[in-house]
C-alpha atoms as a PDB file:
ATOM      1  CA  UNK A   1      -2.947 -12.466   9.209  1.00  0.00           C
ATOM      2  CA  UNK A   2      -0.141 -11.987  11.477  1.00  0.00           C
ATOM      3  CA  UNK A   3       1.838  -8.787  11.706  1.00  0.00           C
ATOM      4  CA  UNK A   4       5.110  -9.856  13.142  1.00  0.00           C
ATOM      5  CA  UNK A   5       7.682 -11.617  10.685  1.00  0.00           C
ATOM      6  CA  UNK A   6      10.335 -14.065  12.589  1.00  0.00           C
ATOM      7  CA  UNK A   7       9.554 -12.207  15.943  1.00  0.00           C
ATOM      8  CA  UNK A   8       9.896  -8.882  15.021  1.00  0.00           C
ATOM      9  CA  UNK A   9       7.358  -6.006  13.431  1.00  0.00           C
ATOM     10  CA  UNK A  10       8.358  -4.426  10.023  1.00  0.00           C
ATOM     11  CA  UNK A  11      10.590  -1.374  10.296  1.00  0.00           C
ATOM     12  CA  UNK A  12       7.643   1.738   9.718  1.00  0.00           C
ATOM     13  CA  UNK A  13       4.965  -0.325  11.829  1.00  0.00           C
ATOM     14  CA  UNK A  14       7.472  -0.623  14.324  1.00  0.00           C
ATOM     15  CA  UNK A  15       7.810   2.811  15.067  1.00  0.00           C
ATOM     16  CA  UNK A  16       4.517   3.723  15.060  1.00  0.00           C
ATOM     17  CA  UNK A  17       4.132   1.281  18.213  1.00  0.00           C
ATOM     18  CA  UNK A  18       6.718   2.331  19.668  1.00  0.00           C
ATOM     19  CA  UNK A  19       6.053   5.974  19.262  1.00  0.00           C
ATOM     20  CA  UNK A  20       1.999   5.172  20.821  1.00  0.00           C
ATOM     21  CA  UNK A  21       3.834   3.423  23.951  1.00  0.00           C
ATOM     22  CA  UNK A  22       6.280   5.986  24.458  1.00  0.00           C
ATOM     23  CA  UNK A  23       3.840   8.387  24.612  1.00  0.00           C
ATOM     24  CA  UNK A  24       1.464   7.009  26.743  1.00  0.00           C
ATOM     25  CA  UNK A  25       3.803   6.229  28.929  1.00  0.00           C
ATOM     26  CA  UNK A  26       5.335   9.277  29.279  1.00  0.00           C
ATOM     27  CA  UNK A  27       1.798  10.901  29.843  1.00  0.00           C
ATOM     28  CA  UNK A  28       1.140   9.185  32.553  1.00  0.00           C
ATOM     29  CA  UNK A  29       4.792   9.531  34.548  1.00  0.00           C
ATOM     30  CA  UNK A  30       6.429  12.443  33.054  1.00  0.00           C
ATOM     31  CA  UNK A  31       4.149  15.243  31.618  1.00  0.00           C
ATOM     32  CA  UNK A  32       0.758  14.478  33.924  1.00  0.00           C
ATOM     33  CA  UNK A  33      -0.611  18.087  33.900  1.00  0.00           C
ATOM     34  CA  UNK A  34      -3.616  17.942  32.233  1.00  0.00           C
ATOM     35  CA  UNK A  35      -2.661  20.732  29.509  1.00  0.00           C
ATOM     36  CA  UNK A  36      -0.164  18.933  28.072  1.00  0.00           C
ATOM     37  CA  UNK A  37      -2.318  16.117  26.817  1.00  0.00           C
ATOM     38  CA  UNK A  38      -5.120  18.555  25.918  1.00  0.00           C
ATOM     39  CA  UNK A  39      -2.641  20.357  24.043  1.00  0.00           C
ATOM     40  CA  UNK A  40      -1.751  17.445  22.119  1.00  0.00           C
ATOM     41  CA  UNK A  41      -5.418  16.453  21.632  1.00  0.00           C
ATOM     42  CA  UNK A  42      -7.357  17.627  18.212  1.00  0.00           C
ATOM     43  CA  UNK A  43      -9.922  20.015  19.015  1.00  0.00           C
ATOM     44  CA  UNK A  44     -12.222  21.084  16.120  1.00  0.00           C
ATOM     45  CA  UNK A  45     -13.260  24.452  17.382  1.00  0.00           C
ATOM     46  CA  UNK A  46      -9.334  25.062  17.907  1.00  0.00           C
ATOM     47  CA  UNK A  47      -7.588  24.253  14.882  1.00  0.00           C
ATOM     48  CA  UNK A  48      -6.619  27.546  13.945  1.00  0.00           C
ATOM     49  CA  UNK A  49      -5.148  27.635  17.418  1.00  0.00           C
ATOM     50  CA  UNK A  50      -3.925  24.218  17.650  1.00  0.00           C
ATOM     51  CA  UNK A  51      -2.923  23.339  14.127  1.00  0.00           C
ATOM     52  CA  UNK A  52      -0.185  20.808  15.131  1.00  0.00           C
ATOM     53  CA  UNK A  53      -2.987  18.591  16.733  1.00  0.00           C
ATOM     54  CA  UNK A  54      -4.219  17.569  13.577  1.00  0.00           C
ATOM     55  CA  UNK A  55      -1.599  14.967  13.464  1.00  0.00           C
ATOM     56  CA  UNK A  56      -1.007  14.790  17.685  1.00  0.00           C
ATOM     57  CA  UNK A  57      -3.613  13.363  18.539  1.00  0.00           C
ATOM     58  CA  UNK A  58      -2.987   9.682  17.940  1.00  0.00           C
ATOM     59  CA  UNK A  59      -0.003  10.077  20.552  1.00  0.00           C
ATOM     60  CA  UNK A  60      -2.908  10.356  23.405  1.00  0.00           C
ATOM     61  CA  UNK A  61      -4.562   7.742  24.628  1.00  0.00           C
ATOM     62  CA  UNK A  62      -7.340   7.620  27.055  1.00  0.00           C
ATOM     63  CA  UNK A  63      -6.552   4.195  28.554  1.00  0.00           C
ATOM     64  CA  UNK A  64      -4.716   1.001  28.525  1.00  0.00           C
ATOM     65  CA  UNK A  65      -7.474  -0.705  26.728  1.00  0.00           C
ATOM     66  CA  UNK A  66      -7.444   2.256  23.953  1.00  0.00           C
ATOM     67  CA  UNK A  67      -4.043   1.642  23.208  1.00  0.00           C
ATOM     68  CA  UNK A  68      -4.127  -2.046  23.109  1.00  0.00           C
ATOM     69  CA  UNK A  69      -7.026  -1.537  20.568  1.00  0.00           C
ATOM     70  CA  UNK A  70      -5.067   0.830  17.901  1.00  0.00           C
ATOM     71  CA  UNK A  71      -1.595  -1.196  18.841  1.00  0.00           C
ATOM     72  CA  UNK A  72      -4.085  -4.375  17.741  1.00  0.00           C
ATOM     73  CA  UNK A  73      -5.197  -2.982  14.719  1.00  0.00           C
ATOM     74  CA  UNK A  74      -1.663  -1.470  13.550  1.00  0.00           C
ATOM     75  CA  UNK A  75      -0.271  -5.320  14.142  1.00  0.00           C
ATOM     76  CA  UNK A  76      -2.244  -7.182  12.537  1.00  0.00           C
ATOM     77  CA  UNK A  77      -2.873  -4.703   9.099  1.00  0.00           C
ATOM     78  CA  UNK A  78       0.085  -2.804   9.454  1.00  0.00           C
ATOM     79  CA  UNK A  79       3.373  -4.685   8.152  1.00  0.00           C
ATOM     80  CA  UNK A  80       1.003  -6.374   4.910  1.00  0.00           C
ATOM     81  CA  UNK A  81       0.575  -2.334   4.241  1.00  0.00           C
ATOM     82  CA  UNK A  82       3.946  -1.735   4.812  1.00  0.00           C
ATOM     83  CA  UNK A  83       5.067  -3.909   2.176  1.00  0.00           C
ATOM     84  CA  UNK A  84       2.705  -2.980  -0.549  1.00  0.00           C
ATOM     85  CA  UNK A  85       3.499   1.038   0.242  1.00  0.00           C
ATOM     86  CA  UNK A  86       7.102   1.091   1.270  1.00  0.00           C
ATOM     87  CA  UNK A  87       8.384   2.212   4.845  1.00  0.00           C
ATOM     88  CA  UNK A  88       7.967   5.573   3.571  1.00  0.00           C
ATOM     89  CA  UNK A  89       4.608   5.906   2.247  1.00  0.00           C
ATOM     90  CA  UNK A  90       3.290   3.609   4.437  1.00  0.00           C
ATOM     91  CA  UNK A  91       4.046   6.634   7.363  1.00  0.00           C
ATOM     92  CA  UNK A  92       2.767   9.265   5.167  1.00  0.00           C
ATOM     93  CA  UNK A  93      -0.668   7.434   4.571  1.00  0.00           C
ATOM     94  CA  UNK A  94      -0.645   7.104   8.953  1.00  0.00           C
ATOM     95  CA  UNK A  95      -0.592  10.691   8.947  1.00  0.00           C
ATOM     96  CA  UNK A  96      -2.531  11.316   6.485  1.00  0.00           C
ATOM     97  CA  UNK A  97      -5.519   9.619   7.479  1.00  0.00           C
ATOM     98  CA  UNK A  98      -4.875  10.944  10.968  1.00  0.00           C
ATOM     99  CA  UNK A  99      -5.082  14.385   9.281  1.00  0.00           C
ATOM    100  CA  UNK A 100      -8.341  13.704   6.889  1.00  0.00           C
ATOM    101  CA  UNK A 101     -10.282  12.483   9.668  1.00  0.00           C
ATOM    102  CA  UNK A 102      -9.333  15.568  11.593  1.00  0.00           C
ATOM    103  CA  UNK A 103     -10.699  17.799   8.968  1.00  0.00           C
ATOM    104  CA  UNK A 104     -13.956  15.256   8.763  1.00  0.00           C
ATOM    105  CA  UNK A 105     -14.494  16.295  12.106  1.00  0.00           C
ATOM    106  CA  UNK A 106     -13.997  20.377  11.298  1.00  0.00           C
ATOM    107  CA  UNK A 107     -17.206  19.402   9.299  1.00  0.00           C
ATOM    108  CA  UNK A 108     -19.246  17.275  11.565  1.00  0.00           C
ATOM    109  CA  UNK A 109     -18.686  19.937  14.249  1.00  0.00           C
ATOM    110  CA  UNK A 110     -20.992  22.131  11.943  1.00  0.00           C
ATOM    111  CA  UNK A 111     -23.609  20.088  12.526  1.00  0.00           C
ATOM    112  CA  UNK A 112     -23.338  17.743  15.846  1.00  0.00           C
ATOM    113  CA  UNK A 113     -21.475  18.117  18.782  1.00  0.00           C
ATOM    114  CA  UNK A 114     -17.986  16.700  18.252  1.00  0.00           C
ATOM    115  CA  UNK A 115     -15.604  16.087  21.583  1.00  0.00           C
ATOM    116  CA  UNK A 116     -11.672  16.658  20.830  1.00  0.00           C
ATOM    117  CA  UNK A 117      -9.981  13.598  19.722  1.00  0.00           C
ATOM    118  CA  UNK A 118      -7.516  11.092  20.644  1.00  0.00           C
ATOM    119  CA  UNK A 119      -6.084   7.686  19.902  1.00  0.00           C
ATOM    120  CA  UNK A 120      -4.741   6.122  16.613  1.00  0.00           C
ATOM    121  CA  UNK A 121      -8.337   4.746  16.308  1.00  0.00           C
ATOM    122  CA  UNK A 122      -8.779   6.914  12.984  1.00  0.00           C
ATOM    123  CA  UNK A 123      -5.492   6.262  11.417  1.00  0.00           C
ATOM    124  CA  UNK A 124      -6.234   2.341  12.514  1.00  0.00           C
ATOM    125  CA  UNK A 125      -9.264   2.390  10.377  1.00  0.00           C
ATOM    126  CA  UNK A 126      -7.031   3.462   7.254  1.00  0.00           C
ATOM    127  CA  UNK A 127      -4.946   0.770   7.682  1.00  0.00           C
ATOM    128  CA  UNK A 128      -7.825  -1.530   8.066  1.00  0.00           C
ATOM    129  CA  UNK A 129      -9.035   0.005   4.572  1.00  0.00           C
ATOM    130  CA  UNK A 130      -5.928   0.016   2.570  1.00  0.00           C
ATOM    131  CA  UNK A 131      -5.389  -3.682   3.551  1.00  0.00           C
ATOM    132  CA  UNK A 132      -8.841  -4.637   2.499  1.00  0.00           C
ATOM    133  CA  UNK A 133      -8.151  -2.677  -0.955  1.00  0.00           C
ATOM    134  CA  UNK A 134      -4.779  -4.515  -1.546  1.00  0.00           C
ATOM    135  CA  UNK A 135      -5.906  -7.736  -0.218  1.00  0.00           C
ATOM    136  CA  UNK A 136      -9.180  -7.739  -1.592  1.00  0.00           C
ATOM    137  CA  UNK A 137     -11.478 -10.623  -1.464  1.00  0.00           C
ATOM    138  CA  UNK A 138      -8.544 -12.911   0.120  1.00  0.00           C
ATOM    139  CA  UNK A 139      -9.323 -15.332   2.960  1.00  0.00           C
ATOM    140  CA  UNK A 140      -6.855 -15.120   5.673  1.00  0.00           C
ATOM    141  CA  UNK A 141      -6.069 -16.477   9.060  1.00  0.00           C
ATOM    142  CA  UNK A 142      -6.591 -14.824  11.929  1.00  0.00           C
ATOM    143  CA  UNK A 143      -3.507 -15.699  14.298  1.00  0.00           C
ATOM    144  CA  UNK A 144      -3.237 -16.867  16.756  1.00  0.00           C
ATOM    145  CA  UNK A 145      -7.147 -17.771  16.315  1.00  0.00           C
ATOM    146  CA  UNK A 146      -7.618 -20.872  14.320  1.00  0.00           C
ATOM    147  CA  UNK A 147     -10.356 -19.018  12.125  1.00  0.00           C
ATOM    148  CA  UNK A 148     -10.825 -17.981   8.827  1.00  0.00           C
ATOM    149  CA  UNK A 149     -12.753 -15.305   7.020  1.00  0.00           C
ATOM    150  CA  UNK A 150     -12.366 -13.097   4.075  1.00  0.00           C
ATOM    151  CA  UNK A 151     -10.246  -9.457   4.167  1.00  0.00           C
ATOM    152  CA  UNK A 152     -13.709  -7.744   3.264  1.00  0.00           C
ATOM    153  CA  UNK A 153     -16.169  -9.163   5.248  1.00  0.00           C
ATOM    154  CA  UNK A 154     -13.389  -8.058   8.374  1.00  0.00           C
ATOM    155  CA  UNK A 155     -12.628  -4.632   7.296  1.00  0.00           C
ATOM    156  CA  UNK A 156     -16.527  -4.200   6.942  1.00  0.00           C
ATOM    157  CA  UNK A 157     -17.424  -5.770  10.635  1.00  0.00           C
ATOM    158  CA  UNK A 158     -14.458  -3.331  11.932  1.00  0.00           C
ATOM    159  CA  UNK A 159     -15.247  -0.246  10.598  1.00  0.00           C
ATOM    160  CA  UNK A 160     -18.986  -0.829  10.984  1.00  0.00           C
ATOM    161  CA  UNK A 161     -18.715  -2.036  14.088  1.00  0.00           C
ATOM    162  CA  UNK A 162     -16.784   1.185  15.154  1.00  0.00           C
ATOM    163  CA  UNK A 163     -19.112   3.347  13.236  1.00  0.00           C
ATOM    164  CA  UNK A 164     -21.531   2.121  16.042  1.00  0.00           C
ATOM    165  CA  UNK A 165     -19.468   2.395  18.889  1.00  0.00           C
ATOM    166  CA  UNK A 166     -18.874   5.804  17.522  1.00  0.00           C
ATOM    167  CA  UNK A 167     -22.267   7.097  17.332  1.00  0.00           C
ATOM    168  CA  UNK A 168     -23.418   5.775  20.652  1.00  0.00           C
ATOM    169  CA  UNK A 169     -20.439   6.469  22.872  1.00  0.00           C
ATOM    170  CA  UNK A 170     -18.942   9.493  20.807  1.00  0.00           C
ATOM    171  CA  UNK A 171     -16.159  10.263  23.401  1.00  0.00           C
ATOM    172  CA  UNK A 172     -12.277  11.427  22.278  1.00  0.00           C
ATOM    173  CA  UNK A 173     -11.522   8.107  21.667  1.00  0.00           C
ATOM    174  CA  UNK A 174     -13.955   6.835  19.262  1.00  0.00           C
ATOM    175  CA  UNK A 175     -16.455   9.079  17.865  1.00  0.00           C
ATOM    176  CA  UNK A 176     -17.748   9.648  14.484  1.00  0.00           C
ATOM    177  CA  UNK A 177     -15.360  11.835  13.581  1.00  0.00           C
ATOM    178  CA  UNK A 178     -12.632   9.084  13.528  1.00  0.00           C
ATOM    179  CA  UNK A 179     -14.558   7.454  10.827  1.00  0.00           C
ATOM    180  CA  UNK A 180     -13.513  10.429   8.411  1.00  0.00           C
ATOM    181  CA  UNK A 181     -10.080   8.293   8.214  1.00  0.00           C
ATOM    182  CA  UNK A 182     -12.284   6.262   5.712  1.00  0.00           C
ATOM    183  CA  UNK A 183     -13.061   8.411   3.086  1.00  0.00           C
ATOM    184  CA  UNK A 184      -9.665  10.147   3.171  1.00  0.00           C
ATOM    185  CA  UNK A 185      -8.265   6.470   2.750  1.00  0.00           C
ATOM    186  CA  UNK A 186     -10.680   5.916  -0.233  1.00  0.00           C
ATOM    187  CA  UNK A 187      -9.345   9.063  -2.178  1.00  0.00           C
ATOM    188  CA  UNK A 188      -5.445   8.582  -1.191  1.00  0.00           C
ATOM    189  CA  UNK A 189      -6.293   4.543  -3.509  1.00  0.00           C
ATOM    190  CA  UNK A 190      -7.998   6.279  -5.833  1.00  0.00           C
ATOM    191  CA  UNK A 191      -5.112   9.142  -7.090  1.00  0.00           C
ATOM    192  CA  UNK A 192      -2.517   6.391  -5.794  1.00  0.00           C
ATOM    193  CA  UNK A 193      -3.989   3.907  -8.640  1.00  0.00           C
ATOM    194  CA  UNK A 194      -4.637   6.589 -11.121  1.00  0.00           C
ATOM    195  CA  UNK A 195      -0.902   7.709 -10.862  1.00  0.00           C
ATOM    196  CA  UNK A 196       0.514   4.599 -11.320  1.00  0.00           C
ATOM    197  CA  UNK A 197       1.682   4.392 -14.782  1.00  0.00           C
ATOM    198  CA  UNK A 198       0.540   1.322 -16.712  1.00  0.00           C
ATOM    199  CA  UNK A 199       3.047  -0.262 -19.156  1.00  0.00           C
ATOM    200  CA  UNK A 200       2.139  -1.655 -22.060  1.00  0.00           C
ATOM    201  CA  UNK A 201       2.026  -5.322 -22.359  1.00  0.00           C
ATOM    202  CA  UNK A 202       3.758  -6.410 -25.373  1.00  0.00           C
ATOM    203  CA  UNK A 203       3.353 -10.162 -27.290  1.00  0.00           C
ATOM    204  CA  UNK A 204       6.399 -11.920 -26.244  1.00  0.00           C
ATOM    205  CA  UNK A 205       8.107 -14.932 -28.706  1.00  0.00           C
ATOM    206  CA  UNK A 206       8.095 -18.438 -27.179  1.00  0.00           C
ATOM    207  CA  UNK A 207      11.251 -19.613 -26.049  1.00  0.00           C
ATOM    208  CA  UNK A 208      12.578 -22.210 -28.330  1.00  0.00           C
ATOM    209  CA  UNK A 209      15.994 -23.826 -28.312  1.00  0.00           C
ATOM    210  CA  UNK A 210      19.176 -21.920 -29.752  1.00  0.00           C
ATOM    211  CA  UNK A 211      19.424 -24.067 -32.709  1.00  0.00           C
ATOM    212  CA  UNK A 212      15.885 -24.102 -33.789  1.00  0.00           C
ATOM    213  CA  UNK A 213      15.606 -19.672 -34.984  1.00  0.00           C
ATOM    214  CA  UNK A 214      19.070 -20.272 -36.085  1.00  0.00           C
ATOM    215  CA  UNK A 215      18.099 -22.477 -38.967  1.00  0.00           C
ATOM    216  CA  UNK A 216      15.053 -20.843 -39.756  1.00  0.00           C
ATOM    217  CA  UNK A 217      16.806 -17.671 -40.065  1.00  0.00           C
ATOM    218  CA  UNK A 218      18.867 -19.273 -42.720  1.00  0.00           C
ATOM    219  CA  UNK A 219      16.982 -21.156 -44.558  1.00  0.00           C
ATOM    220  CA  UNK A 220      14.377 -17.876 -44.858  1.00  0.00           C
ATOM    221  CA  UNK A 221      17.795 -15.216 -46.428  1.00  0.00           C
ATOM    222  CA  UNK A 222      18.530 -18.766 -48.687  1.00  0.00           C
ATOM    223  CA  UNK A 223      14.946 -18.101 -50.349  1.00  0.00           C
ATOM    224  CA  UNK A 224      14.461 -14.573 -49.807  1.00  0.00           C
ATOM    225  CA  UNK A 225      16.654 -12.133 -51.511  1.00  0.00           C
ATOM    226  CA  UNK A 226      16.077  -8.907 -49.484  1.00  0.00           C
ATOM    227  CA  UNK A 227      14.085  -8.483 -46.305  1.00  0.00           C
ATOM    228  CA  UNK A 228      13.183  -5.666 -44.026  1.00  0.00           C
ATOM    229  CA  UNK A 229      15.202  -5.231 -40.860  1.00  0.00           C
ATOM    230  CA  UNK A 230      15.103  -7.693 -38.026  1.00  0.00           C
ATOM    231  CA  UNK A 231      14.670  -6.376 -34.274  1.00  0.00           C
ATOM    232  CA  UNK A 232      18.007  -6.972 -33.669  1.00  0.00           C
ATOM    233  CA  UNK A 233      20.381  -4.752 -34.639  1.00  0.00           C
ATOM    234  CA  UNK A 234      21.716  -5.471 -38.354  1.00  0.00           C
ATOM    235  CA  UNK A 235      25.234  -5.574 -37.261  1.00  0.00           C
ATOM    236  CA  UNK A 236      24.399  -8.338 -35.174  1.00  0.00           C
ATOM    237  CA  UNK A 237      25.108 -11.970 -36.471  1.00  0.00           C
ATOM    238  CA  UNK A 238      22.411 -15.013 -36.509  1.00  0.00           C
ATOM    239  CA  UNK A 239      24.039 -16.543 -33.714  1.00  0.00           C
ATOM    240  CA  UNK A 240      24.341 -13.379 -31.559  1.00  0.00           C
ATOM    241  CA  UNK A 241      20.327 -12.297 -32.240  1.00  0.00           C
ATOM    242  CA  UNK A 242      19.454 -16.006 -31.273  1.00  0.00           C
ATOM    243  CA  UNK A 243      21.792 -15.455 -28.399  1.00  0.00           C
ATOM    244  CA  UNK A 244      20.622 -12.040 -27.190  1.00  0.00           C
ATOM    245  CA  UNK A 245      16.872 -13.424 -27.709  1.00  0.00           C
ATOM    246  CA  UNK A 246      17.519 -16.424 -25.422  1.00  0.00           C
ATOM    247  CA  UNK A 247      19.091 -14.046 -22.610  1.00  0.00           C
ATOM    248  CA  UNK A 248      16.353 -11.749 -22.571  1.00  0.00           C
ATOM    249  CA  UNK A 249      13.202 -14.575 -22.441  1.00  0.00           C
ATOM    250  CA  UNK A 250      15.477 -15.787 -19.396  1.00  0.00           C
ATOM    251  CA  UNK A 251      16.077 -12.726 -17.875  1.00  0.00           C
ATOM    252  CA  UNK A 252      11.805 -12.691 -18.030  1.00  0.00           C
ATOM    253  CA  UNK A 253      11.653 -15.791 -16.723  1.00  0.00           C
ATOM    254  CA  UNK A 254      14.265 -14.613 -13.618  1.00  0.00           C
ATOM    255  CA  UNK A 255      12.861 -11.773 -12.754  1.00  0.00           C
ATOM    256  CA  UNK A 256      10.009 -10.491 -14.517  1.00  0.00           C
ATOM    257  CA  UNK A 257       8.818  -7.994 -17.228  1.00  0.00           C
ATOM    258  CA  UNK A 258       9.698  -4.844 -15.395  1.00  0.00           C
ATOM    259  CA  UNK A 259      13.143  -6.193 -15.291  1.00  0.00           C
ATOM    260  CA  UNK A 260      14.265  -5.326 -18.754  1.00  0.00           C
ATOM    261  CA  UNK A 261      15.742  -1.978 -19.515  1.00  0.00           C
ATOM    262  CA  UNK A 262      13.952   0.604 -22.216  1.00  0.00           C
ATOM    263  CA  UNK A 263      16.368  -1.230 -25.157  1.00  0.00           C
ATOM    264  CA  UNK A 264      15.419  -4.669 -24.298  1.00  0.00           C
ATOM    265  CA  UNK A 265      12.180  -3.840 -23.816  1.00  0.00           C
ATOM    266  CA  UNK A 266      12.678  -2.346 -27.723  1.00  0.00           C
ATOM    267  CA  UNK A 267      14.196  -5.190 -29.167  1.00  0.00           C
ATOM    268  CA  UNK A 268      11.623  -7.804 -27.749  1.00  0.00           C
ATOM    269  CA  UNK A 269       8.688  -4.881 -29.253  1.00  0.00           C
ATOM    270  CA  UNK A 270      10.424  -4.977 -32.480  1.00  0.00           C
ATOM    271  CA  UNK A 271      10.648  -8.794 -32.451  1.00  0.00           C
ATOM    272  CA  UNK A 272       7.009  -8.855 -31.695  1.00  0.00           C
ATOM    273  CA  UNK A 273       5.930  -6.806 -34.900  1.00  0.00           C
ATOM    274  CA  UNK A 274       7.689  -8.388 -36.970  1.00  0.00           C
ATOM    275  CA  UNK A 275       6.458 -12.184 -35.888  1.00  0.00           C
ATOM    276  CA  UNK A 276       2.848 -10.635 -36.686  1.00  0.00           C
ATOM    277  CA  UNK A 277       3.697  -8.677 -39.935  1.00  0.00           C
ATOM    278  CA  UNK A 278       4.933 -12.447 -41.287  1.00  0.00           C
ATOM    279  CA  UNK A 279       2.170 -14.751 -39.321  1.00  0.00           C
END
């Protein structure tokens, strides 16, 4: 379950450590007035004040230990997000999750005392949840620990465990509030998944040696004296159609389905409806 690749983290997961180091760093030589971090901080009862907090607030840290918990949690999830989201997405959803459990804490603040927030914690939490809902019911390794256990039964000990944490310490760095990062996680799948557009899998014709549809083809226009159009163009001769069939089934095999362009994906359709309109 190890984030780093060859010694080095992917490109977007990179960043975000880099950014949470940075930060802290320069918090605690540079800018060490208090007001700068509370500035940065997300503060419920001041986000019409403080709007840019809403997505600030990961860059502040309240100790060495709180950073090496998000940095932990951005490892180890992080880069198997990264490549199922893109670079791009993948720091969208940070922020985003950031954000949603900012406004989950606008709401909790109605009813219980909320303190302002810090700390990646929240956007940590999404990660933990999106890996979980790509990975599923996978068992992994948890390196450098020889152990083994099962992406669900993790992401559910590490977000209920902080939902614990959360409700008895409630501080800036954990609290309940961080736990909204959950739900906004849960609806970001959900419209991702519906919006992915599902193509239609078609029959496809097994691969059979060159020779083999050749003769067939001619033996069938020998006893048939008119047939309806093949799926290959009519223009096309015996031995190119064979020929053109062959290329695409290894094109398939190469590199996949999705590889084929709208008229390939036409002419193996077409082949496909006529195999059944004759079986």
């Amino acid at each position: 379950m190890s984030g780093v690749t060859n010694g080095r983290l992917s490109p977007a997961v990179g960043r975000v450590v880099f950014a949470s180091v940075a930060a802290f760093i320069a918090l605690r030589t540079v800018f060490t007035a208090p007001g700068v971090a509370a500035a940065l901080r997300f503060d419920p009862s001041l986000l019409t004040e403080r709007p840019w907090t809403v997505i600030t607030y990961p860059l502040v840290h309240e100790s060495v230990f709180h950073l090496l918990v998000t940095g932990l949690l951005v490892v180890l999830v992080g880069p198997r997000v990264e490549r199922a989201l893109g670079a791009r997405v993948f720091a969208l959803y940070y922020g985003y999750t950031a954000a949603g459990a900012a406004l989950a804490a606008v709401a909790v603040s109605q009813l219980v005392a909320v303190p302002p927030m810090s700390g990646g914690i929240a956007s940590g939490l999404g990660l933990v949840f999106a890996y979980a809902w790509i990975a599923g019911d996978r068992e992994v390794t948890l390196d450098p620990l020889p152990v083994r256990a099962r992406v669900l039964t993790l992401a559910a000990g590490v977000i209920g465990g902080s939902l614990v944490l959360g409700a008895v310490r409630n501080t800036a760095g954990l609290s309940l509030a961080h736990l909204g990062a959950v739900p906004a996680a849960w609806l970001f799948f959900r419209l991702w998944k519906a919006g992915q557009r599902v193509e239609p899998v078609m029959p496809l014709p097994i691969r059979r040696p060159a020779l083999a549809p050749i003769q067939v083809q001619r033996a069938e226009q020998a006893s048939a004296p008119a047939s309806p159009p093949g799926p290959i163009p009519v223009s096309m001769g015996v031995e190119d159609a064979a020929e053109t069939l062959n290329r695409l089934l290894d094109k398939i095999s190469a590199k996949g389905l999705e590889s084929l362009t709208p008229e390939e994906r036409r002419i193996l359709k077409e082949y496909a409806e006529r195999k059944q309109e004759h079986s």
